[in-house]
Protein backbone atom coordinates (compact mmCIF):
# COMPACT_ATOMS: atom_id res chain seq x y z
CA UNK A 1 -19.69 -2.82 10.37
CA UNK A 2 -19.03 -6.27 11.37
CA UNK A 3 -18.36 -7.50 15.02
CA UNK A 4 -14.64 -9.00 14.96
CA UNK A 5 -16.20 -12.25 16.83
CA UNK A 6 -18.34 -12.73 14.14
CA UNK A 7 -15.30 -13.10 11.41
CA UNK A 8 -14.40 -16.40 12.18
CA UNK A 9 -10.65 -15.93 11.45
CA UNK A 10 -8.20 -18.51 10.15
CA UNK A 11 -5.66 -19.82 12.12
CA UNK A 12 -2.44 -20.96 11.10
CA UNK A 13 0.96 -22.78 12.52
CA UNK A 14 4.03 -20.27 13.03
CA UNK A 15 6.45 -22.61 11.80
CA UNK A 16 10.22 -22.85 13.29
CA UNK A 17 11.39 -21.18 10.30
CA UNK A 18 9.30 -18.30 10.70
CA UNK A 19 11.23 -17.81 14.19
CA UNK A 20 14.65 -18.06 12.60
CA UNK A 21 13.76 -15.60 10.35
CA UNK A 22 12.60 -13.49 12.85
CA UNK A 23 15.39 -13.70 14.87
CA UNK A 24 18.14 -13.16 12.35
CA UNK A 25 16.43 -10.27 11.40
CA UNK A 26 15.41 -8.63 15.16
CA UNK A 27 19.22 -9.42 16.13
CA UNK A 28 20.62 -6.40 14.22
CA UNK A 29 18.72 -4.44 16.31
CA UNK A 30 20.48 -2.78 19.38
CA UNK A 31 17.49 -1.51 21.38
CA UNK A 32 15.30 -3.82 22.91
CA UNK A 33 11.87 -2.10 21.77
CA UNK A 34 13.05 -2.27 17.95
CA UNK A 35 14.15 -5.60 18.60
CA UNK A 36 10.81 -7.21 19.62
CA UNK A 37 8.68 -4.78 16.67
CA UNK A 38 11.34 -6.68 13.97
CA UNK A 39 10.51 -9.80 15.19
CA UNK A 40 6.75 -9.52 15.64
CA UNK A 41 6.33 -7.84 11.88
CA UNK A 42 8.44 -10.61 10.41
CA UNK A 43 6.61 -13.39 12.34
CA UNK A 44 2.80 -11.62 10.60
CA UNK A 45 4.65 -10.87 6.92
CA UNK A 46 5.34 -14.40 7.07
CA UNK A 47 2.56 -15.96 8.45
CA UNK A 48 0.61 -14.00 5.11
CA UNK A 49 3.50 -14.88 2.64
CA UNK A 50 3.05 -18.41 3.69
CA UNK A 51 -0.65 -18.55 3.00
CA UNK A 52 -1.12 -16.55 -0.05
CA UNK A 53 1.43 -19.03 -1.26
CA UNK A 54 -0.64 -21.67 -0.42
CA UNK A 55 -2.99 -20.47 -3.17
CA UNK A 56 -1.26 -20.12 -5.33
CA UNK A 57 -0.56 -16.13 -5.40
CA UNK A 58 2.78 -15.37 -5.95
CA UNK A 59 4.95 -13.25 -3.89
CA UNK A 60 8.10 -11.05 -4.43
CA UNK A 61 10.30 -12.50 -2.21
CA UNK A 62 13.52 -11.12 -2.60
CA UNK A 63 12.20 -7.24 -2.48
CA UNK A 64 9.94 -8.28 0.67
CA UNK A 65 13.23 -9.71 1.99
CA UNK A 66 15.30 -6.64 1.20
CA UNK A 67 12.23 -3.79 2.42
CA UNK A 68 12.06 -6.17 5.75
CA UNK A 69 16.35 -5.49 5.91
CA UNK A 70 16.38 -1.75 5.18
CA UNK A 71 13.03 -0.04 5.92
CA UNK A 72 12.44 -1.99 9.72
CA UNK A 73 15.58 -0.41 10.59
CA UNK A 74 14.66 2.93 9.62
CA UNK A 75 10.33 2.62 10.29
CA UNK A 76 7.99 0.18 11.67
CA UNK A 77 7.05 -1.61 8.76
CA UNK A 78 6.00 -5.01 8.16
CA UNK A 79 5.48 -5.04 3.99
CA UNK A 80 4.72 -8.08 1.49
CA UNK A 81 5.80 -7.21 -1.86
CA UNK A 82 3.26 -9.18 -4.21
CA UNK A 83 5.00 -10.23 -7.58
CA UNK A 84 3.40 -7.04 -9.63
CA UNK A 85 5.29 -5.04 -7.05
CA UNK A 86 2.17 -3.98 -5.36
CA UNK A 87 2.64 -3.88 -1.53
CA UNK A 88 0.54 -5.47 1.29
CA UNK A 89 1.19 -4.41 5.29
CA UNK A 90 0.79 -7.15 7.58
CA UNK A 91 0.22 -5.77 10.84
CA UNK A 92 0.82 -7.74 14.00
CA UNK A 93 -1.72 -7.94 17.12
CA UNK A 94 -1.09 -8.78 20.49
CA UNK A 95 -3.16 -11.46 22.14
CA UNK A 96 -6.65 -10.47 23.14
CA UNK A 97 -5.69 -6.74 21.85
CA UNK A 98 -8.85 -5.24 20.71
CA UNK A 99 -7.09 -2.51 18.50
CA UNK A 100 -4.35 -2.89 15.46
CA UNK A 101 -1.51 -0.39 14.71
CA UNK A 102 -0.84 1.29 11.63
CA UNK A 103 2.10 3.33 11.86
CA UNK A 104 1.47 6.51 9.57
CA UNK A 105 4.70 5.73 7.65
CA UNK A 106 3.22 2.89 5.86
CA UNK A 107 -0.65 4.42 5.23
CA UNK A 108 0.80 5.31 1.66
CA UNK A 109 1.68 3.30 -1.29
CA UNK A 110 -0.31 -0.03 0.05
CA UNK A 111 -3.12 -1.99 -1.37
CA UNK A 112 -4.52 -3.02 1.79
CA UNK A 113 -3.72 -3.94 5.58
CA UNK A 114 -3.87 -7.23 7.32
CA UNK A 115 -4.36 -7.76 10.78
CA UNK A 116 -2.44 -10.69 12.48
CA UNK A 117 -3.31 -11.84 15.78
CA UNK A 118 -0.76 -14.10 17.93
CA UNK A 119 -1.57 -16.24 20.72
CA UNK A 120 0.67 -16.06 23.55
CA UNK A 121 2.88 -18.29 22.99
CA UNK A 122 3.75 -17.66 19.40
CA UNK A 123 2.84 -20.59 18.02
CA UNK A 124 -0.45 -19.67 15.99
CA UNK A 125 -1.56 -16.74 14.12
CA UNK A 126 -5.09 -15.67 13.36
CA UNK A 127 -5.77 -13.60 9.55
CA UNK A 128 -8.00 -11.49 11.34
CA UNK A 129 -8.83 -9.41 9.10
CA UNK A 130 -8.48 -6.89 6.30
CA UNK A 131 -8.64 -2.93 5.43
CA UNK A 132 -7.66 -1.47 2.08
CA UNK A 133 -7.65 2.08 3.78
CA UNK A 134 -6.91 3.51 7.05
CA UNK A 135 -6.53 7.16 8.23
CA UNK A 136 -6.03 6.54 12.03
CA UNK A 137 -3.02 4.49 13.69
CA UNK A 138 -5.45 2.39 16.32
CA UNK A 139 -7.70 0.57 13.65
CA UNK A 140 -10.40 -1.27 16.12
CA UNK A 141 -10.33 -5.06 14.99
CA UNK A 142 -14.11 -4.72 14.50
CA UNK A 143 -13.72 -1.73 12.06
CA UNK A 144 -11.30 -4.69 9.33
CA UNK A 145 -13.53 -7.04 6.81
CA UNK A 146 -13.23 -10.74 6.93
CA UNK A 147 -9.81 -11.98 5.14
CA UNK A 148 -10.87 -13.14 2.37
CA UNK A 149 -11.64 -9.85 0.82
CA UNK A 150 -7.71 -9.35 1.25
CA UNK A 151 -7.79 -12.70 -1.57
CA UNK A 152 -9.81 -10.45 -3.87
CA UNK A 153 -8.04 -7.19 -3.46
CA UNK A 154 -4.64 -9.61 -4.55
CA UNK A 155 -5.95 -11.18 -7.16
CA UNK A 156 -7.03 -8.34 -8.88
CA UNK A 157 -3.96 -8.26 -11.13
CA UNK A 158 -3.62 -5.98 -13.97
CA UNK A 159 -1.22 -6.98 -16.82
CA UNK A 160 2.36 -4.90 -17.54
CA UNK A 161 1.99 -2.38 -20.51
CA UNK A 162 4.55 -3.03 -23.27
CA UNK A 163 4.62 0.70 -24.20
CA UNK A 164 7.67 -0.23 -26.87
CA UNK A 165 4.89 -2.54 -28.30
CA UNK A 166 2.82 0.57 -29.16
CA UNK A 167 5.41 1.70 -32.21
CA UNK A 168 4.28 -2.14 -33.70
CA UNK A 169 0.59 -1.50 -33.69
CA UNK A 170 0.28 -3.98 -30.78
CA UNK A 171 -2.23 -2.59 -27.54
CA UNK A 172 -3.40 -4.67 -24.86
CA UNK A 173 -6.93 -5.35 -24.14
CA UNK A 174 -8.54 -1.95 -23.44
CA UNK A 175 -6.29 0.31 -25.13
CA UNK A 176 -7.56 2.51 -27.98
CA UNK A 177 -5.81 5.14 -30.25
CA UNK A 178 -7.23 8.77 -29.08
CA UNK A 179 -9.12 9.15 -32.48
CA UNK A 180 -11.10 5.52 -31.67
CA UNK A 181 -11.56 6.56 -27.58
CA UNK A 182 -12.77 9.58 -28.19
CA UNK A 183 -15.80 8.77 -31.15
CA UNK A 184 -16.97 10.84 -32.50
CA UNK A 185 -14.11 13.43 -32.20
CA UNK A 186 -11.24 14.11 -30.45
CA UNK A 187 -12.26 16.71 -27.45
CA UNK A 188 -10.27 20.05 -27.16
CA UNK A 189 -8.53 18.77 -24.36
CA UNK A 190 -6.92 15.31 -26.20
CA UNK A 191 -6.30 17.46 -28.69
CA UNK A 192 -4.12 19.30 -26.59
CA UNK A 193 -2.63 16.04 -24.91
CA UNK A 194 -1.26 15.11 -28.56
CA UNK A 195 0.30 18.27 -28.92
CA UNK A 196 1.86 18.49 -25.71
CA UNK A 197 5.51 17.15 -26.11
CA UNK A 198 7.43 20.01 -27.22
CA UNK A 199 10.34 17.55 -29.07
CA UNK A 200 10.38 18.45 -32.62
CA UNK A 201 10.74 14.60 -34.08
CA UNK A 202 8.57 13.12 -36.83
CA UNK A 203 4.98 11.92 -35.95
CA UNK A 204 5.50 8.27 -36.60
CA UNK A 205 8.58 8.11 -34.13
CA UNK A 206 5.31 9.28 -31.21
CA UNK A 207 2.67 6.96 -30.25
CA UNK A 208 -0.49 7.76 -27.78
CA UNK A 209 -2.96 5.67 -26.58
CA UNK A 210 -5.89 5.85 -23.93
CA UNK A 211 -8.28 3.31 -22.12
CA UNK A 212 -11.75 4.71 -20.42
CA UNK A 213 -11.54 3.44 -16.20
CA UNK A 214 -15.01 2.99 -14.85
CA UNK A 215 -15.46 4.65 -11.77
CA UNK A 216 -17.64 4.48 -8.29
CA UNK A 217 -19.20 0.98 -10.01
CA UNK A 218 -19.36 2.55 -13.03
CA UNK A 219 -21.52 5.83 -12.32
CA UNK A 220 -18.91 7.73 -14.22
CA UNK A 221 -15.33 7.09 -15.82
CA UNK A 222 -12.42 9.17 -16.93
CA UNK A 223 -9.57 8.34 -19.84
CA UNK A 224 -6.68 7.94 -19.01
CA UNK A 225 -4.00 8.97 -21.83
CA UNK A 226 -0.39 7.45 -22.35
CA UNK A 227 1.89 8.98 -25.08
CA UNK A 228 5.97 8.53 -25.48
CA UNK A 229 8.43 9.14 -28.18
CA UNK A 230 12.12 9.11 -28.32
CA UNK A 231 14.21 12.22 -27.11
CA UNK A 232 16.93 13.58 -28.49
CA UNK A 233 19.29 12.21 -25.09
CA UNK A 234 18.41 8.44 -26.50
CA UNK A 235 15.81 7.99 -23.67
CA UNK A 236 12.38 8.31 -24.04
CA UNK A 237 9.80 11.01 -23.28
CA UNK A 238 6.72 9.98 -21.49
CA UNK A 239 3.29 11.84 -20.60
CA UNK A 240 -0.10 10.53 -18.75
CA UNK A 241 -2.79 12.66 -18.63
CA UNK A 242 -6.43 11.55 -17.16
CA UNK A 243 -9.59 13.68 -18.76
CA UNK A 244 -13.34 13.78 -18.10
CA UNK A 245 -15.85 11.91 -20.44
CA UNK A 246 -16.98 13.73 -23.31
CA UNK A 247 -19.85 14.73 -21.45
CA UNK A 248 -17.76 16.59 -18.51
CA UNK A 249 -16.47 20.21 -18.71
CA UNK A 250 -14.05 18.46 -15.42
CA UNK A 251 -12.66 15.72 -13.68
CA UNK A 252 -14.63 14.20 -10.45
CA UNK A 253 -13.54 16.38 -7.35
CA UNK A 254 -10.78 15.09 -5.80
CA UNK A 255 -9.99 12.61 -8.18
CA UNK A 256 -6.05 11.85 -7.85
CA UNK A 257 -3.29 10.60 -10.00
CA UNK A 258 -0.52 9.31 -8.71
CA UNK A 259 2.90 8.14 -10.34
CA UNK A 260 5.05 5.28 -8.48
CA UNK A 261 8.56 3.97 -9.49
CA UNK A 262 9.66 0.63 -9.81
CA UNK A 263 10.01 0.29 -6.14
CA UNK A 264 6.47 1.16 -5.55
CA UNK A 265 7.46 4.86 -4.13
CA UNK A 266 4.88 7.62 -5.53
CA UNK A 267 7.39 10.07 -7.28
CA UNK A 268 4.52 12.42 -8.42
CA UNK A 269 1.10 12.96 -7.55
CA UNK A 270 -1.93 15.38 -8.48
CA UNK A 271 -5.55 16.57 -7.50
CA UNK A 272 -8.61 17.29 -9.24
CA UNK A 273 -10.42 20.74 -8.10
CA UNK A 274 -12.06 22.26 -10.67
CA UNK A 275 -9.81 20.66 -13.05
CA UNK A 276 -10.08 19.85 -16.84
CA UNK A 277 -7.54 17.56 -16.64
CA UNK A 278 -4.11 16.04 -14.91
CA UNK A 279 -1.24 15.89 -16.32
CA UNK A 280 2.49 14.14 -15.50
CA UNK A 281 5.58 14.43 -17.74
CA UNK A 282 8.92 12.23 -17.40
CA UNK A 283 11.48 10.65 -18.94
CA UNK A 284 12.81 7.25 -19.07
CA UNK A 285 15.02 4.46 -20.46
CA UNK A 286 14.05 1.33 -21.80
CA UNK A 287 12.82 -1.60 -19.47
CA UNK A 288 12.09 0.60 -16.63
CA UNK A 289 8.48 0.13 -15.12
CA UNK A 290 6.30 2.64 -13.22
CA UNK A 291 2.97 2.36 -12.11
CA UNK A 292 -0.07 4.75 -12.70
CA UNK A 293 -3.15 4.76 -10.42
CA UNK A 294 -6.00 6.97 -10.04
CA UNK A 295 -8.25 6.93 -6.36
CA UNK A 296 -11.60 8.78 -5.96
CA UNK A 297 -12.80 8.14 -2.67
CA UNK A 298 -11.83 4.33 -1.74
CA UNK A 299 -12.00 3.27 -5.66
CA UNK A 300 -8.64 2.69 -7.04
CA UNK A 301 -6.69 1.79 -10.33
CA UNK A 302 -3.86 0.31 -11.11
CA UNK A 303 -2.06 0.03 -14.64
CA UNK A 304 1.63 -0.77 -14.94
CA UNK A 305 4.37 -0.01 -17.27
CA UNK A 306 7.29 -1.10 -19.32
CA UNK A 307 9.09 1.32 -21.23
């Protein structure tokens, strides 16, 4: 663990338009408290916004916009919507505060936390630091690595999934057919996954692919398992399964999968205990998006969706 005065944090102007932004925003607030939390988490969303821009790492900034509208009303949330819809939390800290707050409304659904650190006069911010986890609400400042692991956790962008590409014989990079993932044969259990839309419609009209995800540096990996074919209501049935390696009766223990809409909201979510495999089934219409990831322990992956 790493001393926060050893982090050497970088420090950066809080412009005049950060203010007026901060104030439009803190004025529809009618209680003081709420007021000054609006202001202070738009002040440290923008302070980040600014910077990643800076490099060059694009930002959604109409849905941060909207999120800062709606959700600080309703929850103390201070939320950078990145351009692939993942979510960062920029967290405000006080001057010469020696903890950060992490509200527990916002420990779900984020790739990481930033710390920002004002000086008194609001003027400056430091990037103090960064978590991509947090189970507590007091985060000392010594417990959050330097930034610039925040600038690797960003850029670690994974490309959208044409899944209406599939029915053309076209996969991105990684993607197999179940027949060519699982060499030398097809395991019980993918066998099952192809059989397990019950829609009686010809074979061609279903595609399913898979993609092996490395896991805890690559000491094991699971498949995960995408299959979709048109429904009889025009939209399109989807399933996503993740299985063990060939070489597995089971998944890692408390492996999870967990299924998140286009607004980055986890609409479905599983464990592994004891399991042979997880399993989601939906339905959807073309050009909506939804993002799969699977955590074991702090690992994480991310793989999003177009119908």
């Amino acid at each position: 663990m790493k001393n926060s005065k050893t982090l050497s944090p970088l420090t950066l102007p809080i412009t005049r338009n950060f203010h007026q932004k901060a104030q439009r925003l803190a004025q529809k607030q009618t209680e003081s408290r709420k007021l000054r939390q609006v202001y202070l988490n738009t002040l440290a969303v923008e302070v980040v916004r600014v910077y990643l821009e800076s490099l060059d790492i694009p930002v959604h900034q109409t849905k941060s916009d909207s999120l800062e509208v709606i959700d600080q009303t309703l929850a103390d949330v201070a939320t950078l919507v990145l351009k692939d819809d993942r979510r960062l939390e920029c967290r405000p800290v006080l001057p010469e505060a020696e903890h950060c707050y992490i509200p527990p409304e916002v420990w779900d659904n984020r790739i990481g936390y930033c710390a920002v650190q004002f000086n008194r006069d609001l003027t400056e911010a430091k990037l103090l630091g960064f978590t991509e986890k947090v189970k507590q609400e007091w985060i000392p400042l010594a417990f959050f690595s330097p930034f610039e692991h925040c600038l690797d956790i960003v850029g670690q962008t994974s490309p959208m999934v044409q899944l209406q590409n599939w029915f053309n014989q076209q996969m991105e990079q990684g993607w197999q057919t179940l027949e060519h993932l699982f060499i030398p044969q097809p395991s019980e259990l993918a066998m099952s996954f192809r059989s397990v839309s019950s829609v009686a419609t010809p074979e061609a009209t279903k595609v399913q692919r898979g993609k092996w995800l490395n896991l805890t540096q690559g000491e094991e990996k699971v498949a995960l398992c995408v299959g979709l074919q048109p429904s009889e209501e025009e939209d399109m049935e989807i399933w996503v399964q993740v299985l063990p390696q060939q070489t597995q009766t089971y998944l890692p223990e408390k492996l999870q999968l967990h299924l998140l809409d286009d607004q980055g909201q986890r609409v479905m979510q599983a464990e592994a205990r004891h399991s042979e495999g997880l399993e989601f089934q939906f339905t959807g219409n073309s050009g909506e998006r939804f993002t799969v990831q699977v955590h074991l322990g702090d690992f994480s992956v991310t793989e999003h969706f177009e119908i």
